[in-house]
Protein backbone atom coordinates (compact mmCIF):
# COMPACT_ATOMS: atom_id res chain seq x y z
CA UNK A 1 0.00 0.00 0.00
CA UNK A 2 1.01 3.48 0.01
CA UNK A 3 1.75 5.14 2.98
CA UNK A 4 2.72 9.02 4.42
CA UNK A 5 5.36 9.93 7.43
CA UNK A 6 6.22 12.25 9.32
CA UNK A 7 8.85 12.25 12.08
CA UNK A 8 9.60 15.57 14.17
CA UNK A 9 12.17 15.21 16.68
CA UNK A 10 13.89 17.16 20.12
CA UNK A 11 18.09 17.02 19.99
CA UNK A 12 20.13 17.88 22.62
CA UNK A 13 23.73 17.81 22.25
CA UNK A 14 26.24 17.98 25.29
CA UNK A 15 30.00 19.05 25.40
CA UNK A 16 32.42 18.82 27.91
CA UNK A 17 35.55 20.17 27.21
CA UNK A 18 39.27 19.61 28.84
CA UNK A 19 41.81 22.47 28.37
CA UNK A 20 44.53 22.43 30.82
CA UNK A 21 42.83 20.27 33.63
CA UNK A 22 39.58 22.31 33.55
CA UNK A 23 36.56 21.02 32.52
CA UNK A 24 33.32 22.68 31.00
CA UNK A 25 30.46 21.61 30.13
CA UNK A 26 28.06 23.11 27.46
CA UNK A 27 24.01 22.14 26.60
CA UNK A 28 22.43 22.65 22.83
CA UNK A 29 18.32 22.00 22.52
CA UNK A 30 16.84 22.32 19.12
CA UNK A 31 13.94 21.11 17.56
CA UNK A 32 13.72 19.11 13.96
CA UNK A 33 11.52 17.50 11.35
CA UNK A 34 14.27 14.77 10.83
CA UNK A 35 11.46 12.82 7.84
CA UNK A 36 8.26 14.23 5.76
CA UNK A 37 7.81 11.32 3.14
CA UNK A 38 4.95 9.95 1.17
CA UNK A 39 4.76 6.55 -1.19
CA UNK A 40 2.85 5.72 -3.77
CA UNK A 41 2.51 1.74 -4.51
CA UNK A 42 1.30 0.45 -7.63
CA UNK A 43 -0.19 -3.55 -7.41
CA UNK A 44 -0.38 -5.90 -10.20
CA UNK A 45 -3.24 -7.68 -10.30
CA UNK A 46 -4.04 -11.30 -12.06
CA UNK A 47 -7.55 -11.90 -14.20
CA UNK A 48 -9.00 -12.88 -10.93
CA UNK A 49 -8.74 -9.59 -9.21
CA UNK A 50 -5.82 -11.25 -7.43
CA UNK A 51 -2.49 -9.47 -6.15
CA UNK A 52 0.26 -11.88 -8.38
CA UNK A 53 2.99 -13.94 -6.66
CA UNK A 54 5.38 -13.85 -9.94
CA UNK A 55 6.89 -11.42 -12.05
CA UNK A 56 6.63 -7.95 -11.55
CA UNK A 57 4.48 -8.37 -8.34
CA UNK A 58 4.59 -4.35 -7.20
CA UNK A 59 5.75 -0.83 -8.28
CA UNK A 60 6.68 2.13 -5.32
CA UNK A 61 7.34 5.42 -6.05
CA UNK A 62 8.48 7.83 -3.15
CA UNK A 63 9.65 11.47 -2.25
CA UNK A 64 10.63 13.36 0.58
CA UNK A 65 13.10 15.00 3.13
CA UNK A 66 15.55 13.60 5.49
CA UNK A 67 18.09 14.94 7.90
CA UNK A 68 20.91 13.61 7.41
CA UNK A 69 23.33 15.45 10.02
CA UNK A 70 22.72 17.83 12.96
CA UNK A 71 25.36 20.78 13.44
CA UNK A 72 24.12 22.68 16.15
CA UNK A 73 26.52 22.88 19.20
CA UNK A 74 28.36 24.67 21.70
CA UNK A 75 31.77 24.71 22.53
CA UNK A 76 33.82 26.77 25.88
CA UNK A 77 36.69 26.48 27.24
CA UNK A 78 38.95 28.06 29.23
CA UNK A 79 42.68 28.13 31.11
CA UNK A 80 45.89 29.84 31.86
CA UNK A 81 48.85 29.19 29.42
CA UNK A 82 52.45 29.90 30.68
CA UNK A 83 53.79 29.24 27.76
CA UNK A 84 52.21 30.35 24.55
CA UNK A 85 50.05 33.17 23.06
CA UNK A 86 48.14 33.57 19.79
CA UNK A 87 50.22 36.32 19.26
CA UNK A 88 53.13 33.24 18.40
CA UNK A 89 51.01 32.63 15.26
CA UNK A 90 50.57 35.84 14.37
CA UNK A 91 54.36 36.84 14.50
CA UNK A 92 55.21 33.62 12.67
CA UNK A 93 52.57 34.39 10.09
CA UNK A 94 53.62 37.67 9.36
CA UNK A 95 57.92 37.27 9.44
CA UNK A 96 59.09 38.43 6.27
CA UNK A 97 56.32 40.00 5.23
CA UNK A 98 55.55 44.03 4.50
CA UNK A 99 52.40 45.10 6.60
CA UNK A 100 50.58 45.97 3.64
CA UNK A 101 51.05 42.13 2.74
CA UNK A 102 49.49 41.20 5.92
CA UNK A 103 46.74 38.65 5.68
CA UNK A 104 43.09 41.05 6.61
CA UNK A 105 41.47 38.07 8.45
CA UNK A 106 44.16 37.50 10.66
CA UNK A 107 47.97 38.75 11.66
CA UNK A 108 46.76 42.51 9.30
CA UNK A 109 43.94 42.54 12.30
CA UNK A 110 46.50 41.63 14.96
CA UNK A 111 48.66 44.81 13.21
CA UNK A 112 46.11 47.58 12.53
CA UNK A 113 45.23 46.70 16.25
CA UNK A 114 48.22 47.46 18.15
CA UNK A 115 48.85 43.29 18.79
CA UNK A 116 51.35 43.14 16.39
CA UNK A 117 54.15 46.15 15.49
CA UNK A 118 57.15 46.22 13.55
CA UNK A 119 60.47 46.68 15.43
CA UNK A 120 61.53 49.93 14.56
CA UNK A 121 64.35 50.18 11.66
CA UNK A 122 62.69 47.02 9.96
CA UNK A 123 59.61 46.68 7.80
CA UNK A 124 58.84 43.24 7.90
CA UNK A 125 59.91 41.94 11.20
CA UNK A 126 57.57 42.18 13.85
CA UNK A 127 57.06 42.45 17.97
CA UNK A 128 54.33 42.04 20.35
CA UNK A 129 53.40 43.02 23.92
CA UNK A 130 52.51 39.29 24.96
CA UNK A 131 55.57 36.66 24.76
CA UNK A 132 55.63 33.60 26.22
CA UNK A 133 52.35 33.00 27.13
CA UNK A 134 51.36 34.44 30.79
CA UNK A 135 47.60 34.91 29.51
CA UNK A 136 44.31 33.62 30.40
CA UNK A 137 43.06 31.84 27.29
CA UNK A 138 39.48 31.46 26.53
CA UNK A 139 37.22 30.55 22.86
CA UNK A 140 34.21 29.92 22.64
CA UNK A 141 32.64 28.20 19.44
CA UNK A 142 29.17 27.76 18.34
CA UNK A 143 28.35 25.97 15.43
CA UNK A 144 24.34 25.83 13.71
CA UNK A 145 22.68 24.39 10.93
CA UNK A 146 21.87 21.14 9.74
CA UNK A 147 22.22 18.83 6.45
CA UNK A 148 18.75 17.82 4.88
CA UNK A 149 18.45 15.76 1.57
CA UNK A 150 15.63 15.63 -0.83
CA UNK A 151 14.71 12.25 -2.55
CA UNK A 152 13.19 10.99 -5.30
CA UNK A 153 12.71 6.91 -5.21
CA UNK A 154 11.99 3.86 -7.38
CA UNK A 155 11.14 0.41 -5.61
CA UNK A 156 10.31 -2.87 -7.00
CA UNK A 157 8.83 -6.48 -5.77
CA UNK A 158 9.79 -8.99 -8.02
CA UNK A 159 8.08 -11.98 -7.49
CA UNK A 160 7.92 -11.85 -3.41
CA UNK A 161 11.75 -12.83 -3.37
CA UNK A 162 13.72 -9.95 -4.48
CA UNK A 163 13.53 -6.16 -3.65
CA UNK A 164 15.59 -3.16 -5.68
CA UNK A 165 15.41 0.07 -5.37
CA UNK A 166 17.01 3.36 -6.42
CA UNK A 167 16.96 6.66 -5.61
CA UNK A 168 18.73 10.71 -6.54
CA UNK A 169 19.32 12.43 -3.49
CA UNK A 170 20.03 16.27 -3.64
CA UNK A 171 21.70 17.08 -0.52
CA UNK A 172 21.75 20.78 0.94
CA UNK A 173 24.01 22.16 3.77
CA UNK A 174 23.43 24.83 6.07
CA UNK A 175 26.17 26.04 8.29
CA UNK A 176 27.12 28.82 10.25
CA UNK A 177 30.72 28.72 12.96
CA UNK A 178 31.09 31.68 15.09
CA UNK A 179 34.52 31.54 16.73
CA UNK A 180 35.26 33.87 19.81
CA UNK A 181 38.81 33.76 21.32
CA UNK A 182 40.24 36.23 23.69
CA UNK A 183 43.46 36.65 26.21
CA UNK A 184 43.43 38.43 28.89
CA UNK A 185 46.40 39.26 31.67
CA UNK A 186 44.23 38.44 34.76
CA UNK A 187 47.24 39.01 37.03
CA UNK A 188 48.44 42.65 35.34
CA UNK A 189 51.90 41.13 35.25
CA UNK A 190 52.62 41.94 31.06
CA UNK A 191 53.22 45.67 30.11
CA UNK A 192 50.68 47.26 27.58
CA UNK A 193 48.59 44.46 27.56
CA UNK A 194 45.44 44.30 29.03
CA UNK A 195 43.55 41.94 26.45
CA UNK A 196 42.88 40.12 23.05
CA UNK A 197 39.77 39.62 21.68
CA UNK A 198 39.94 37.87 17.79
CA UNK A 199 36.48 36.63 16.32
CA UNK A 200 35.62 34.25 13.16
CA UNK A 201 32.59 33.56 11.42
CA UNK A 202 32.13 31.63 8.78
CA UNK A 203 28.80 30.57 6.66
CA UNK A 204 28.78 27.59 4.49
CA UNK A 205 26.22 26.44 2.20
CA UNK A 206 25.84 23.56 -0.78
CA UNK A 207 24.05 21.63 -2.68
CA UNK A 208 24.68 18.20 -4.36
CA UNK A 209 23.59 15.30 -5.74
CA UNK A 210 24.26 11.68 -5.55
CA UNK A 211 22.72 8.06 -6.62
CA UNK A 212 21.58 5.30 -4.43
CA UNK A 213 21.07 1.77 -5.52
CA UNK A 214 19.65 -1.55 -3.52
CA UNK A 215 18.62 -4.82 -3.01
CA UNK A 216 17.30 -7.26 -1.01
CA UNK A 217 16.86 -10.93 -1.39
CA UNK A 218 14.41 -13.74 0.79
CA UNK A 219 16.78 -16.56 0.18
CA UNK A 220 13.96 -18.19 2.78
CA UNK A 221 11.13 -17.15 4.79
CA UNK A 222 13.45 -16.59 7.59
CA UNK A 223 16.38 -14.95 6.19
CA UNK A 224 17.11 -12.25 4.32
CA UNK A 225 20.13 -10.58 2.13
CA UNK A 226 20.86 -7.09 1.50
CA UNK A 227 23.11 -4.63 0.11
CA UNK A 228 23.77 -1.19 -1.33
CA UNK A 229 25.91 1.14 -2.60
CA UNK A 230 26.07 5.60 -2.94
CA UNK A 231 27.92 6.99 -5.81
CA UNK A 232 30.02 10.26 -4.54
CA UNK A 233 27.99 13.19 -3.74
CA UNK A 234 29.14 16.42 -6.03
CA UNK A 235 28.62 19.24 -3.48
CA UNK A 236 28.90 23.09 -5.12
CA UNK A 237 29.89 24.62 -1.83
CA UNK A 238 29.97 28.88 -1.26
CA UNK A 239 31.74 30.26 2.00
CA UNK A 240 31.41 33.56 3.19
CA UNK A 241 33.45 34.69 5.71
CA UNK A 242 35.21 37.87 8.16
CA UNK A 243 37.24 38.64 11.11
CA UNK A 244 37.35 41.11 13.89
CA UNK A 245 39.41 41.94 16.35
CA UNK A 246 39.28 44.18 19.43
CA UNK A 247 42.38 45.19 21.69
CA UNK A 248 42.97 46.55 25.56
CA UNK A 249 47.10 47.46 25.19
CA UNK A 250 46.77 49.79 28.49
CA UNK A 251 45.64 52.88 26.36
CA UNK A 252 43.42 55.23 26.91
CA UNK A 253 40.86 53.86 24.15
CA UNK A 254 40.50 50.27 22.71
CA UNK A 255 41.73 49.29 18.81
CA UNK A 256 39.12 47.48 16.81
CA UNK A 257 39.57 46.65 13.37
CA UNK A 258 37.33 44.36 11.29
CA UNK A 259 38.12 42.06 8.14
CA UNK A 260 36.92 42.68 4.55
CA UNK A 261 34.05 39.93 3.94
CA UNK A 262 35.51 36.75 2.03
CA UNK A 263 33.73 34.57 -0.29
CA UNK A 264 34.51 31.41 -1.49
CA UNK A 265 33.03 29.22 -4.24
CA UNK A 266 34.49 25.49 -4.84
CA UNK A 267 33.64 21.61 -4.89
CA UNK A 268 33.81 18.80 -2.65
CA UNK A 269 33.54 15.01 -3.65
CA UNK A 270 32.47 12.63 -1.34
CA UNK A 271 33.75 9.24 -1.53
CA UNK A 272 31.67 5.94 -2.47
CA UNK A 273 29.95 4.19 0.13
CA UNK A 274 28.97 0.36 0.03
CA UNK A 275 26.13 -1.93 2.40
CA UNK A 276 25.63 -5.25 3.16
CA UNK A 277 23.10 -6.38 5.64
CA UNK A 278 21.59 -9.69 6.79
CA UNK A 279 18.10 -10.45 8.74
CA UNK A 280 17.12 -13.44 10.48
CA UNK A 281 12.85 -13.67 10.74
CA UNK A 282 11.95 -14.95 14.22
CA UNK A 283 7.99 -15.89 12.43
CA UNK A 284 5.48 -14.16 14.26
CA UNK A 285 7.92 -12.93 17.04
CA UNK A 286 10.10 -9.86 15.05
CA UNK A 287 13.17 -10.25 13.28
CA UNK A 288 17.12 -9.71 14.05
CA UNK A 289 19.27 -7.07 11.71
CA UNK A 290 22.82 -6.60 11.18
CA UNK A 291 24.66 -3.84 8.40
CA UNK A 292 28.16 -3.32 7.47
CA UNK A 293 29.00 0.10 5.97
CA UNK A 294 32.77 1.00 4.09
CA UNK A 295 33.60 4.50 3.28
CA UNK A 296 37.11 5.40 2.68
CA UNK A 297 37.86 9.26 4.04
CA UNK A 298 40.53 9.89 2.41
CA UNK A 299 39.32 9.95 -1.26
CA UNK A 300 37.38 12.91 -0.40
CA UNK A 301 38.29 15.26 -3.24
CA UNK A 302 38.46 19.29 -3.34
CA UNK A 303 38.46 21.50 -6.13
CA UNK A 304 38.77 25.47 -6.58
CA UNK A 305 38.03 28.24 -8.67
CA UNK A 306 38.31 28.11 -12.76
CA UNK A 307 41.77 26.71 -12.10
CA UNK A 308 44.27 29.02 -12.76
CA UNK A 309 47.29 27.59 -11.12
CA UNK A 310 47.18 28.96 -7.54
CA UNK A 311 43.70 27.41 -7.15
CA UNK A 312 45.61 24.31 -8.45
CA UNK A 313 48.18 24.16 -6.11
CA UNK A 314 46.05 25.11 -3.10
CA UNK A 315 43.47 21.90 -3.95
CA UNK A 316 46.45 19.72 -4.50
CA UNK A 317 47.95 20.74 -0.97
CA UNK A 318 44.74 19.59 1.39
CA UNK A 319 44.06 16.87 -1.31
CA UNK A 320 47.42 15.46 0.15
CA UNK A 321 46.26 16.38 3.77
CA UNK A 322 43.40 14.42 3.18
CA UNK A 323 45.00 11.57 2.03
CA UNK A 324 47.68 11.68 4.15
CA UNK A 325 44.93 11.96 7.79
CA UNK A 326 42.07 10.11 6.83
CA UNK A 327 41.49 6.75 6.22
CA UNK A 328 38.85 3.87 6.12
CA UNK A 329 35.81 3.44 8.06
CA UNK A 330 33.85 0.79 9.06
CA UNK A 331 30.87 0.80 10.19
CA UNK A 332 28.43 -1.55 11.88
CA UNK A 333 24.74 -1.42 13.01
CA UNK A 334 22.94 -4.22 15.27
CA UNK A 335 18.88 -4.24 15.58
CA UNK A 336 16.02 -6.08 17.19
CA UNK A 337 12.25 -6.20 16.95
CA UNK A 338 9.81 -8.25 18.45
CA UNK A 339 5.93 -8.24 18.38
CA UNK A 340 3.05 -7.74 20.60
CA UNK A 341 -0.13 -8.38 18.70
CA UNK A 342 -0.18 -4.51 17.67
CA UNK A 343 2.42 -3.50 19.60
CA UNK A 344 6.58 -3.29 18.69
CA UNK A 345 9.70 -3.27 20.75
CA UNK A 346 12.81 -2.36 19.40
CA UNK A 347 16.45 -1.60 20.19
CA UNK A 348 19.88 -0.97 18.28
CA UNK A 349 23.56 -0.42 18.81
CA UNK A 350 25.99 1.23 16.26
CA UNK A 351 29.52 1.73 15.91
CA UNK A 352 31.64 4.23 13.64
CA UNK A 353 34.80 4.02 13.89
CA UNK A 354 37.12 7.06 13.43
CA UNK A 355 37.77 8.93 10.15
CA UNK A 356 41.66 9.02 10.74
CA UNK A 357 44.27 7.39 9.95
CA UNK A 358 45.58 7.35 13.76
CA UNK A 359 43.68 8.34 16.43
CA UNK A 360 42.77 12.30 16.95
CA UNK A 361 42.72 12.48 20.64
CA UNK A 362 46.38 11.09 22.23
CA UNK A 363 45.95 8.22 24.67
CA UNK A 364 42.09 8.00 23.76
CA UNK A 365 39.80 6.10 21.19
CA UNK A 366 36.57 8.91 21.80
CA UNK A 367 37.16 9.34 18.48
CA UNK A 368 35.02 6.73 17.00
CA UNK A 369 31.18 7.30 17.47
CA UNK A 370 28.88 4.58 19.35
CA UNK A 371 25.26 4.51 20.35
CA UNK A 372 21.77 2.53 21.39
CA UNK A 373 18.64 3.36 20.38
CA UNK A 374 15.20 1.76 22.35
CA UNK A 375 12.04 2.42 20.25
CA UNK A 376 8.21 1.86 20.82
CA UNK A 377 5.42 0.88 18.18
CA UNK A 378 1.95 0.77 17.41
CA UNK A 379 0.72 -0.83 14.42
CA UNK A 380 -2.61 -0.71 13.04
CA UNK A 381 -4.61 -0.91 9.79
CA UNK A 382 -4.29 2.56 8.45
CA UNK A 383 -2.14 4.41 10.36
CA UNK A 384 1.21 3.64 13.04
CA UNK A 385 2.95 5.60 15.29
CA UNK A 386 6.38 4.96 16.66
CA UNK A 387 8.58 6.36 19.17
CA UNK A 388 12.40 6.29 19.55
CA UNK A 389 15.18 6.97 21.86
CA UNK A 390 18.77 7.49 20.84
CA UNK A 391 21.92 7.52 22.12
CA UNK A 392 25.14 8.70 21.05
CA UNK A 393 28.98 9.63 21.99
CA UNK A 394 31.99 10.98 20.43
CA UNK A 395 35.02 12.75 20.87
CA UNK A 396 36.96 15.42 18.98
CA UNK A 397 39.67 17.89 19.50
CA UNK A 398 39.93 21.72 19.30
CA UNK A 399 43.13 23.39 19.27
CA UNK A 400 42.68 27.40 19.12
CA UNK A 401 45.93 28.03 17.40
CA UNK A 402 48.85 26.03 15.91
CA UNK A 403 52.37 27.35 15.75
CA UNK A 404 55.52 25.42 13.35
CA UNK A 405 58.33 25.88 16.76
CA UNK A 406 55.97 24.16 19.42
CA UNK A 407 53.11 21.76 20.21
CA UNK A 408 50.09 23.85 22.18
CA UNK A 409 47.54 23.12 24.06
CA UNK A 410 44.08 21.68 23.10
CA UNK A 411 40.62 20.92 24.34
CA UNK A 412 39.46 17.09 24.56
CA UNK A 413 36.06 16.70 23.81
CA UNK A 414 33.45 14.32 24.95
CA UNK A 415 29.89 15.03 23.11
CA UNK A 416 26.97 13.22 24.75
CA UNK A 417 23.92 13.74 21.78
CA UNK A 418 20.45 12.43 22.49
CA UNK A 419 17.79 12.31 19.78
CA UNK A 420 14.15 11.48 21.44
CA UNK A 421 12.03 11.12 17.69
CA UNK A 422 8.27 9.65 16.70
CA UNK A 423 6.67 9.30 13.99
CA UNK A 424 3.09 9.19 12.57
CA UNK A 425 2.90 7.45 9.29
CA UNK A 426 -0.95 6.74 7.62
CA UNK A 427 -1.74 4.04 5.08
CA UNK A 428 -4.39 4.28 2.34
């Protein structure tokens, strides 16, 4: 039959971040329709009025939305570094360099700001108030937005033992990052220097496309075959982009100075992902499910501009990053659900593991992502209506600035999501 669904659903995402043996914890709530769908099924019938058991036994066409990824999520952390300042970057960034050559989103803000001067007699070698760290370091990120994907869909039954399908998805992202980072000298011990303040944004959005193809095979009445496989997604991604900057360098006024506004256009390829699933039928009772996903990171592909040869050599560079961090994934998913008469009980366990080639957090394996899921369900003859409960953790790692003489300091990250969903779906 053909059927309609609609599942709305309540995130809330939890961070608590380690910098420098303090800990922080952050909440995110936001609401979502995470599936709108409808099918359309079309029945062949035999000269008896009769649904047929061979050949082409059924036709489904479907459309609809899906959320495919969540970004909304808050980020803060905060300690004293003895060692290190932002203003390292910034002076390694901008050695050798005239000040009119001075990058606008970053060390130029640092210079037309006071955080950065030139040491007087030279023009492109550079001093700053804060050395050696002595600062009270705190950022702040917040990231929103989401990734939904539109799809059109083409099922078939043929003859009660196999199932294929195939479908176009056109993916679209929505993404905003506001970075805040500031230093301050909490214990007045640094001459003119009172405080940093240095904030990015950055707003990303894409569309793509990508092809799905299916099957599934009832080798008996018990058990079950599957598998599946996504062609790349083409994304045509835009960023837009700017930086400010505010300084205390024991003045009588503050410096601010703000960025020119960036934009970006390029493409990202996704790599190929491949399925394969088994279920075992318990009869009457519900049925046991097990997948196996492969991706492969690090043939993610980026492209810029109309290719004149700095866009080239720019693509070619984090090409090699990619390939050189990421690596393959595997990916497995467990599932269980047994009948009630009407009723349905369910529950699941999945488990990513990481995107890199070694492990992103030293000492840890938070990197990978694992979860459960417990689900209710009623069934009846024209409509359902299911609930679900989901489970998730990860880890990542922020570092607020990198410098080429020295390791610094990051925050571990432990993220705690949890995705309470139901849906109402109605047959006719």
């Amino acid at each position: 039959g053909s059927e309609f669904t609609f599942t709305p659903s309540v995130v809330s995402i939890q961070n608590s971040s380690n910098f420098m043996g303090n800990t922080f914890k952050d909440y995110k709530y936001n609401f979502n329709i995470s599936n709108l769908g409808m099918v359309f099924a079309s029945v062949n019938y035999n000269s008896k009025g009769e649904v047929i058991s061979e050949g082409l036994v059924a036709l489904n066409f479907g459309f609809g939305i899906n959320k495919l990824a969540n970004f909304n999520r808050t980020i803060f952390y905060q300690g004293a570094n003895g060692t290190s300042s932002i203003a390292d970057r910034f002076l390694e960034d901008a050695a050798g360099n005239n000040p009119g050559e001075l990058y606008s989103f970053a060390e130029g803000l640092a210079f037309d700001t006071y955080f950065l001067d030139t040491i007087p007699g030279e023009t492109t070698k550079y001093f700053s108030p804060v050395s050696n760290g002595g600062v009270l370091q705190t950022k702040s990120i917040e990231t929103r937005g989401g990734m939904y994907e539109w799809v059109i869909a083409l099922g078939a039954n043929y003859s009660n033992k196999l199932y294929m399908g195939a479908s176009i998805g056109l993916p679209v992202i929505r993404y905003k990052e506001t970075s805040l980072y500031n230093e301050k000298d909490e214990m007045d011990t640094i001459p003119n220097f009172k405080s940093v303040t240095f904030e990015e944004i950055v707003e990303t959005n894409g569309q793509g496309i990508n092809l799905k193809m299916g099957l599934i095979y009832r080798i008996t009445d018990w058990f079950r075959i599957g598998g599946s496989i996504q062609t790349p997604t083409y994304f045509s991604m835009n960023d837009n982009y700017y930086a400010t900057m505010e300084t205390d360098v024991d003045t009588s006024f503050n410096y601010t100075a703000n960025s020119p506004e960036g934009r970006f256009r390029y493409t990202l390829i996704t790599p190929w992902r491949v399925s394969a699933g088994a279920s075992l039928i318990l009869g009457k009772l519900g049925f046991l499910s097990a997948d196996y996903e492969f991706v492969d990171h690090s043939l993610s592909y980026f492209s810029f501009g109309d290719g004149n040869i700095d866009d080239k050599i720019a693509a070619k560079n984090i090409n090699v990053q990619i390939n050189n961090k990421y690596g393959r994934a595997n990916n497995l998913r467990f599932g269980a659900e047994f009948k009630i008469k009407k009723y349905r009980v369910r529950g699941g366990y999945f488990v990513y593991s990481s995107p890199f080639q070694s492990q992103l957090i030293t000492g840890s394996t938070d990197d990978k992502r694992t979860g459960y899921s417990f689900g209710l369900g009623l069934r009846e003859t024209d409509y359902f209506i299911d609930l679900g409960y989901v489970k998730s953790f990860y880890g990542d790692y922020n570092v607020p600035y990198t410098l080429n003489s020295e390791t610094t300091a990051g925050a571990v990250n432990k993220v705690y999501g949890t995705n309470i969903v139901a849906t109402v779906g109605f047959k006719f």
